[in-house]
Protein backbone atom coordinates (compact mmCIF):
# COMPACT_ATOMS: atom_id res chain seq x y z
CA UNK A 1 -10.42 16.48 1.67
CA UNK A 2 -12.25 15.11 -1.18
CA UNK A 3 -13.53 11.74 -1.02
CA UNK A 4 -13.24 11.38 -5.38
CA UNK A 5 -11.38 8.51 -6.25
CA UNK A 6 -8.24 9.49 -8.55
CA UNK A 7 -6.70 6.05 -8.41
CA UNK A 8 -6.05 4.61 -11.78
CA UNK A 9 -4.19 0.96 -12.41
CA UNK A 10 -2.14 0.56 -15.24
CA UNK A 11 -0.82 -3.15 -16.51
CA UNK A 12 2.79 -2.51 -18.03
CA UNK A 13 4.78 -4.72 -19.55
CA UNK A 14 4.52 -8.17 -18.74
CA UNK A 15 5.40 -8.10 -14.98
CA UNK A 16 4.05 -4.91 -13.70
CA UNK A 17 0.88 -2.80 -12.68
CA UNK A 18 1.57 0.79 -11.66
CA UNK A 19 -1.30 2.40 -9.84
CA UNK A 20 -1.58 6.30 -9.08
CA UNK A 21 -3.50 8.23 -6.40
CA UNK A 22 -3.75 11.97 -5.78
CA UNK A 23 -4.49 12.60 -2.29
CA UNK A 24 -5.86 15.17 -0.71
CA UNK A 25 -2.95 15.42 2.12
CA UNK A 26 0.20 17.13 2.27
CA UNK A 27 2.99 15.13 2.05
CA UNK A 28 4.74 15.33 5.41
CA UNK A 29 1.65 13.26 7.22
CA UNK A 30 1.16 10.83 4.00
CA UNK A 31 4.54 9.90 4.46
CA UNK A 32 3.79 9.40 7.97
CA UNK A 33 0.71 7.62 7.78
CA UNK A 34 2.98 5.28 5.43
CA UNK A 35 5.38 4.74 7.67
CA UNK A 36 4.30 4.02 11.79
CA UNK A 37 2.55 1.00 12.35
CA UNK A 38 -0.06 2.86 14.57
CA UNK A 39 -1.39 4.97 11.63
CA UNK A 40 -0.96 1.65 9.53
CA UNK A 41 -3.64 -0.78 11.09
CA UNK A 42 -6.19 2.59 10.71
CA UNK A 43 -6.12 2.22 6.78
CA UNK A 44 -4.54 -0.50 5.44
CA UNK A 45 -6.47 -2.99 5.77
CA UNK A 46 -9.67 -1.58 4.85
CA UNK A 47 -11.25 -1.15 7.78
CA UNK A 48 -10.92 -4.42 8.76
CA UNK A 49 -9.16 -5.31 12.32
CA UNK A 50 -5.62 -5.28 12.01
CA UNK A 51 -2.26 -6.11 13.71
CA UNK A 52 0.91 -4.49 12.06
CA UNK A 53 4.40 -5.26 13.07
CA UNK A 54 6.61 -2.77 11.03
CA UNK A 55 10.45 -2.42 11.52
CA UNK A 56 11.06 0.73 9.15
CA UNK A 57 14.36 0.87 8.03
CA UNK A 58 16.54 -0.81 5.13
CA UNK A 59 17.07 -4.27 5.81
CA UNK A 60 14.02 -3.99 8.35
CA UNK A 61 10.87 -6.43 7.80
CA UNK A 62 7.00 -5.82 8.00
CA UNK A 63 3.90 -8.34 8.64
CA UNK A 64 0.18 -7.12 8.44
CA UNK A 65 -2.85 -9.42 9.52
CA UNK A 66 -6.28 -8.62 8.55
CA UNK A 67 -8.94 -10.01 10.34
CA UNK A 68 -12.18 -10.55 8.74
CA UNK A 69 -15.68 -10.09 10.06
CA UNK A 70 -16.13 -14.14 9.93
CA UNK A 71 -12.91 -14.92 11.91
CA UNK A 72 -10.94 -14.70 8.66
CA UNK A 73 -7.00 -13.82 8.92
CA UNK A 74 -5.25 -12.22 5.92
CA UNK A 75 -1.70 -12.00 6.65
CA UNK A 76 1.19 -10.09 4.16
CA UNK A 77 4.91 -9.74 4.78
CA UNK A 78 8.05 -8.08 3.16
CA UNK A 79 11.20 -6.61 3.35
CA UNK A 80 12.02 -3.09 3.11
CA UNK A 81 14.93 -2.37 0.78
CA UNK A 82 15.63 1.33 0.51
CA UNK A 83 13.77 4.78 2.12
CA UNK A 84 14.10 8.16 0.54
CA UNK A 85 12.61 10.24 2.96
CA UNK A 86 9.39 11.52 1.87
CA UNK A 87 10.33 10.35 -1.71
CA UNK A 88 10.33 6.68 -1.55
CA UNK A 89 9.95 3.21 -0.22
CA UNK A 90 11.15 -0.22 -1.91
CA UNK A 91 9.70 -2.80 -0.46
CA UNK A 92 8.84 -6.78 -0.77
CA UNK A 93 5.33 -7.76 -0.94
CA UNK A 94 4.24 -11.20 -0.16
CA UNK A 95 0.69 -13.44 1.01
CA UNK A 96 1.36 -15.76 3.13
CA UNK A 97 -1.36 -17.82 1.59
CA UNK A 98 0.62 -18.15 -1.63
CA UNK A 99 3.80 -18.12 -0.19
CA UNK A 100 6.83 -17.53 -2.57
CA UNK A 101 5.17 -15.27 -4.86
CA UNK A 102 7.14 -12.14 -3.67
CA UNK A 103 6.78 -9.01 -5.83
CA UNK A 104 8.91 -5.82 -5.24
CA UNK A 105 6.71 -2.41 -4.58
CA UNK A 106 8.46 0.82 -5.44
CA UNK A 107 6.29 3.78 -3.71
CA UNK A 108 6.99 7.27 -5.06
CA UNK A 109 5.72 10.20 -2.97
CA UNK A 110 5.56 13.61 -4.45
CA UNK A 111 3.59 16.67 -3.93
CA UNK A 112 1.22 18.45 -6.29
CA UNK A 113 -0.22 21.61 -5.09
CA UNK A 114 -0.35 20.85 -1.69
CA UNK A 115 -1.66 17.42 -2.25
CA UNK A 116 0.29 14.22 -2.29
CA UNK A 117 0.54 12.24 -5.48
CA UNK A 118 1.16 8.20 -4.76
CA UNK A 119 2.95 6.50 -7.68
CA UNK A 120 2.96 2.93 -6.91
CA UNK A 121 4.91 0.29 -9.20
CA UNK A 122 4.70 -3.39 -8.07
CA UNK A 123 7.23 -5.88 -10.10
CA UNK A 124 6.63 -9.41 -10.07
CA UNK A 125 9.00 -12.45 -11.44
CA UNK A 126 6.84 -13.09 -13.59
CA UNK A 127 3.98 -12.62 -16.29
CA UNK A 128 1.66 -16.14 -14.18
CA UNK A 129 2.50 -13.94 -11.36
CA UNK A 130 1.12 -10.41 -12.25
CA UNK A 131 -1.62 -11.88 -14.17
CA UNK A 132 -2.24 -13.97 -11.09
CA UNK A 133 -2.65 -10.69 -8.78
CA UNK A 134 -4.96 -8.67 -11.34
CA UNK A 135 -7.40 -11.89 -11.49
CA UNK A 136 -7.70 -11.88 -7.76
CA UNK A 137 -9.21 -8.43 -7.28
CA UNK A 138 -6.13 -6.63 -5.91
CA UNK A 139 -7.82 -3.27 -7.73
CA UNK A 140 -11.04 -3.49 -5.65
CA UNK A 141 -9.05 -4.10 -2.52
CA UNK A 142 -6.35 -1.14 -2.94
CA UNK A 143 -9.14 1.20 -3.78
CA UNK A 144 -10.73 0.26 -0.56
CA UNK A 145 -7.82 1.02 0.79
CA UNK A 146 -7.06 4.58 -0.11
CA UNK A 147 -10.38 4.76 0.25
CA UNK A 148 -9.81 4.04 4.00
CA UNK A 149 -6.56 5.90 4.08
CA UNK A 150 -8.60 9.05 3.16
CA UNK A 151 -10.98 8.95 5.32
CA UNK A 152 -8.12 8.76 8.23
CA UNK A 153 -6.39 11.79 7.23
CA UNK A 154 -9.30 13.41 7.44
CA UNK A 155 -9.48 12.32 10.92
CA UNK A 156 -5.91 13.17 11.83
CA UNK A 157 -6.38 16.78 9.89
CA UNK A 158 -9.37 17.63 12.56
């Protein structure tokens, strides 16, 4: 795997930001490493601590905590709203620390010569909203976190 960063972030509209990443994975254990909570707290949270409760099905719900190197606590929650296998996952997204600002993330999976291509399209209710999550340096923090999710597959391709 190649550690280059192909991520780009895209402001659409006035309520969305689409971000793409080619991965070098195939598909099958993307989707995976999407999906368990085990392979979850290894990546997500950029290599912070992490506890991840994750109930994956429709109708099922999901809560992350990051813990910081200072005793901070990060925690995110949502609902999961439909599951293509290997194609798709519509979620909720939410910070607790703002609660009520709940945007809707629509993760498309597909594979590109034996890499994985993550489409990711996060909708919020409004323009305050989006703006609101661009200004507070959601970029850096999902770049970390491929970043991180990289480095795992690598780990889990060994």
């Amino acid at each position: 795997m190649s550690g280059t960063d192909t991520m780009t972030v895209e402001v659409q509209g006035d309520t969305e930001i689409v971000m793409t990443r080619l991965v070098d994975a195939p598909l099958a254990l993307v989707w995976e490493v999407h999906t368990k909570a085990e392979h979850l707290k290894h990546w997500w949270g950029r290599g912070h601590e992490m506890d991840a409760e994750l109930d994956f099905r429709p109708g099922g719900t999901w809560r992350f905590v990051e813990h910081g190197p200072e005793g901070e606590r990060w925690a995110f929650r949502g609902e999961i709203r439909e599951i293509v296998e290997h194609e798709l996952i519509v979620q909720t997204f939410e910070w607790e620390g703002l609660p009520g600002h709940i945007s809707v993330e629509r993760l498309v999976f597909s594979e590109k010569d034996g890499k994985t291509l993550l489409t990711g399209t996060s909708t919020f209710a409004n323009r305050e909203d989006r703006d609101g999550m661009v200004a507070s340096g959601m970029e850096g923090g999902a770049r970390e976190s491929y970043a991180a999710l990289e480095a795992y597959l690598r780990t889990l391709k060994n």
